[in-house]
C-alpha atoms as a PDB file:
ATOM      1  CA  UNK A   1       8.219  78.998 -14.799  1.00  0.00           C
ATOM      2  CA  UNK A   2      10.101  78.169 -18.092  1.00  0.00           C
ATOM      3  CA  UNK A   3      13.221  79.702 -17.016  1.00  0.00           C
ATOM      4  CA  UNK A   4      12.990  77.843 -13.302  1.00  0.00           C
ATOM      5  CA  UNK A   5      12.413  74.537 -15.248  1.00  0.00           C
ATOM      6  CA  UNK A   6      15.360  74.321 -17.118  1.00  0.00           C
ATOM      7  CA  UNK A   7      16.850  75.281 -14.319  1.00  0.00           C
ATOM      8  CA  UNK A   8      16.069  72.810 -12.156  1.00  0.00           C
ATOM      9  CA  UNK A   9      16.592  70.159 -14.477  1.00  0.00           C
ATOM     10  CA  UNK A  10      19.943  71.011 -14.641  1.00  0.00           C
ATOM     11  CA  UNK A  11      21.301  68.475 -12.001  1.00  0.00           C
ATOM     12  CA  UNK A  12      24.435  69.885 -11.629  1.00  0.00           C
ATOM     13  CA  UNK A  13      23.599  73.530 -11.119  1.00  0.00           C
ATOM     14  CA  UNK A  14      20.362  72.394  -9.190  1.00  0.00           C
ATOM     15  CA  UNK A  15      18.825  74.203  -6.647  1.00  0.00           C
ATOM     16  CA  UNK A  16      15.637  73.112  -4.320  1.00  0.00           C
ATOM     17  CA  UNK A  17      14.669  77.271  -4.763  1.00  0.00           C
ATOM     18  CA  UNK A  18      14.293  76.389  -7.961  1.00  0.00           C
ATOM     19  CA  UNK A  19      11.385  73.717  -7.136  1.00  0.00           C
ATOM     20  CA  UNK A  20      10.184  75.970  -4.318  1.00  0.00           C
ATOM     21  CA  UNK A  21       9.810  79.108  -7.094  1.00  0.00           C
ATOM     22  CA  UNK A  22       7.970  76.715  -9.547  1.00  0.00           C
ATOM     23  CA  UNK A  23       5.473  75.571  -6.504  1.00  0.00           C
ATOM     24  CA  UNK A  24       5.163  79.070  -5.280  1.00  0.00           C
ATOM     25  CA  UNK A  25       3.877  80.983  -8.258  1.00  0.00           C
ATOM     26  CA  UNK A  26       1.610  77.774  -9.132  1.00  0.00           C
ATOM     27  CA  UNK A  27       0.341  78.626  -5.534  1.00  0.00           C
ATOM     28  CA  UNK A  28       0.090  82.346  -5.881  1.00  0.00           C
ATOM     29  CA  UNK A  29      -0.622  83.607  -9.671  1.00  0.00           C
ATOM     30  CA  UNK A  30      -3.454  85.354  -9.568  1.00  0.00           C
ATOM     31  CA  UNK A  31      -6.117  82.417  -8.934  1.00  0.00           C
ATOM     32  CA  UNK A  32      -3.372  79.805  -8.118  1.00  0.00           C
ATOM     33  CA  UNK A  33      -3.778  77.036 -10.259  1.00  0.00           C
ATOM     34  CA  UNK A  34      -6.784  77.308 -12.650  1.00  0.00           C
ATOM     35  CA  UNK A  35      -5.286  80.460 -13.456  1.00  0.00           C
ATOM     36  CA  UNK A  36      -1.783  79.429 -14.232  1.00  0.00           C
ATOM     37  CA  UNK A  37      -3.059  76.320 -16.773  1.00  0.00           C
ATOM     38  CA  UNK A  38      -4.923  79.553 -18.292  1.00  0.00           C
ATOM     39  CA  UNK A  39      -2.133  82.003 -18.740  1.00  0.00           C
ATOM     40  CA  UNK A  40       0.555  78.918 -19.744  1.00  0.00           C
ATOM     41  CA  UNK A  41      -2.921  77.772 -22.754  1.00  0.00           C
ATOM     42  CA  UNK A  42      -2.417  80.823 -24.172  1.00  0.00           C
ATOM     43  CA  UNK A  43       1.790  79.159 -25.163  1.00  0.00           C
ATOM     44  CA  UNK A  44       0.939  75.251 -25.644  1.00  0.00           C
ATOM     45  CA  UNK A  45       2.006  75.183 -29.270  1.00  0.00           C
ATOM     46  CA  UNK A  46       5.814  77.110 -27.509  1.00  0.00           C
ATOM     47  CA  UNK A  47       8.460  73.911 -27.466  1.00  0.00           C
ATOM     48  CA  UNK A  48      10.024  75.407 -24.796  1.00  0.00           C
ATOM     49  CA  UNK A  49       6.562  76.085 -22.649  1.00  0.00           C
ATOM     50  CA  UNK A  50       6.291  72.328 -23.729  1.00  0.00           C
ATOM     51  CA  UNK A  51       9.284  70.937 -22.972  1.00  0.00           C
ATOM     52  CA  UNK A  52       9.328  72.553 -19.168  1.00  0.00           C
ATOM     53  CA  UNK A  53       6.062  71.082 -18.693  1.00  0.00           C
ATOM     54  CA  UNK A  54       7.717  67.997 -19.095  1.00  0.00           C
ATOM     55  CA  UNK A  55      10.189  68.478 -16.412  1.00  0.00           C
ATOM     56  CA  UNK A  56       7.643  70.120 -14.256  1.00  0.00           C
ATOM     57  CA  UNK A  57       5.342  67.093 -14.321  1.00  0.00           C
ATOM     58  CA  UNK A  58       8.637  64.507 -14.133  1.00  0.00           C
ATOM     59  CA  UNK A  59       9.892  66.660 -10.666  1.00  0.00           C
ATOM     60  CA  UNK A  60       6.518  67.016  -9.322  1.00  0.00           C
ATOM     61  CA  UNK A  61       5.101  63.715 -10.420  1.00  0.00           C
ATOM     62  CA  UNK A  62       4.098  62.864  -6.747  1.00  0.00           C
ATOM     63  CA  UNK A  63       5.015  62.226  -3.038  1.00  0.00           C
ATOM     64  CA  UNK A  64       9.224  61.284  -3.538  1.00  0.00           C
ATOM     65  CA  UNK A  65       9.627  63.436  -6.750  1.00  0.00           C
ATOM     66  CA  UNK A  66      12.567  65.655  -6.678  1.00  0.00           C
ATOM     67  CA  UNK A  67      10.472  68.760  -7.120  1.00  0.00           C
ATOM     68  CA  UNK A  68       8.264  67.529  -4.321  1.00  0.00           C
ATOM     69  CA  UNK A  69      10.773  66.632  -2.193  1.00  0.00           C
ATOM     70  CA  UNK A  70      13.004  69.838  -2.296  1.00  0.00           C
ATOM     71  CA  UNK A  71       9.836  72.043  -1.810  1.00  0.00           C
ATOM     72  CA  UNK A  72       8.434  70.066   1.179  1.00  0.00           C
ATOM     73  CA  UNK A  73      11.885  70.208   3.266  1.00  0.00           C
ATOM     74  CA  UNK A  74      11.864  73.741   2.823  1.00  0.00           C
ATOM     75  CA  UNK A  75       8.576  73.938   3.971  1.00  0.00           C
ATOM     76  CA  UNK A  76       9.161  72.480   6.944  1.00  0.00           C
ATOM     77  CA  UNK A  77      12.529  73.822   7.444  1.00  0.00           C
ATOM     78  CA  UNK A  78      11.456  77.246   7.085  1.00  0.00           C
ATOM     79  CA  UNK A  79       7.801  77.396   8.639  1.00  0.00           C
ATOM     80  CA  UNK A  80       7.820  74.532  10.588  1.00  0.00           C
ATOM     81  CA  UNK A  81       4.984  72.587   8.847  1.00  0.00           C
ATOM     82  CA  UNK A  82       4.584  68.721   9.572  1.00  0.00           C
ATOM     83  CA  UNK A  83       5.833  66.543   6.839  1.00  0.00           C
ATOM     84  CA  UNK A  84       2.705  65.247   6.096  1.00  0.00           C
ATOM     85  CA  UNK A  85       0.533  68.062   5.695  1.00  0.00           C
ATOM     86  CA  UNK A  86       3.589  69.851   3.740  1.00  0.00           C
ATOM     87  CA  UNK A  87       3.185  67.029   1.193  1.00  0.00           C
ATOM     88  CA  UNK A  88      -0.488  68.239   1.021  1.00  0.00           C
ATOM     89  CA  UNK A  89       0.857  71.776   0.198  1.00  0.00           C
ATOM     90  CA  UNK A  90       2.818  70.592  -2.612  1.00  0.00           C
ATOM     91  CA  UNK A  91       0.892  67.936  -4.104  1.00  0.00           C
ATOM     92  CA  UNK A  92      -2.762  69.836  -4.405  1.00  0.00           C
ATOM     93  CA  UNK A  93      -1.721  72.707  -6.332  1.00  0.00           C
ATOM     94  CA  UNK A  94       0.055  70.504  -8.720  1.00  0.00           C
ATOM     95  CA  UNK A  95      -3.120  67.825  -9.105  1.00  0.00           C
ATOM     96  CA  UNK A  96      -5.445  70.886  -9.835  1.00  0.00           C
ATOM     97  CA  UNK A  97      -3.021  72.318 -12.423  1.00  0.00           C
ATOM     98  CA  UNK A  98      -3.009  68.858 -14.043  1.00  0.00           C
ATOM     99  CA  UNK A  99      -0.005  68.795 -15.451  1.00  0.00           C
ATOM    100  CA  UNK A 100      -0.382  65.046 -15.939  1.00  0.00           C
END
């Protein structure tokens, strides 16, 4: 999720699959959220673990974020999910991580 970050914030090189990967292992690591804010814990005092939560909460801060944005249109893009309840997608993991 580091990695993906740093990534992403790079503007010129950026790329929504970027966003999406972030949002998708948030989703899907073992317990989803709860477990990810467990496993990342165990690296708080790690600058760089600490500086891409930064970005991460900055691109997923809520509904018109970047982060947000790029992983809803490929959500409904790709599976066909209405906007609305793709927002829902995104945003829940993210509030039950609380990265804010």
């Amino acid at each position: 999720m580091t990695l993906k970050a740093f990534a992403y914030l790079d503007e010129e090189n950026r790329a929504a699959k970027d966003a999406y990967d972030i949002w998708y292992t948030i989703v899907n690591f073992k317990d989803g959220p709860v477990s990810v804010k467990e496993e990342l814990s165990k690296y708080k005092r790690n600058k760089d673990v600490a500086d891409a939560f930064k970005v991460i909460r900055r691109v997923f801060n809520n509904e018109t974020s970047s982060g947000t944005k790029d992983v809803v249109n490929i959500l409904t893009a790709r599976y066909g999910l209405d906007r609305a309840l793709a927002v829902k997608e995104v945003m829940y993991p993210i509030r039950i991580l609380k990265l804010h």
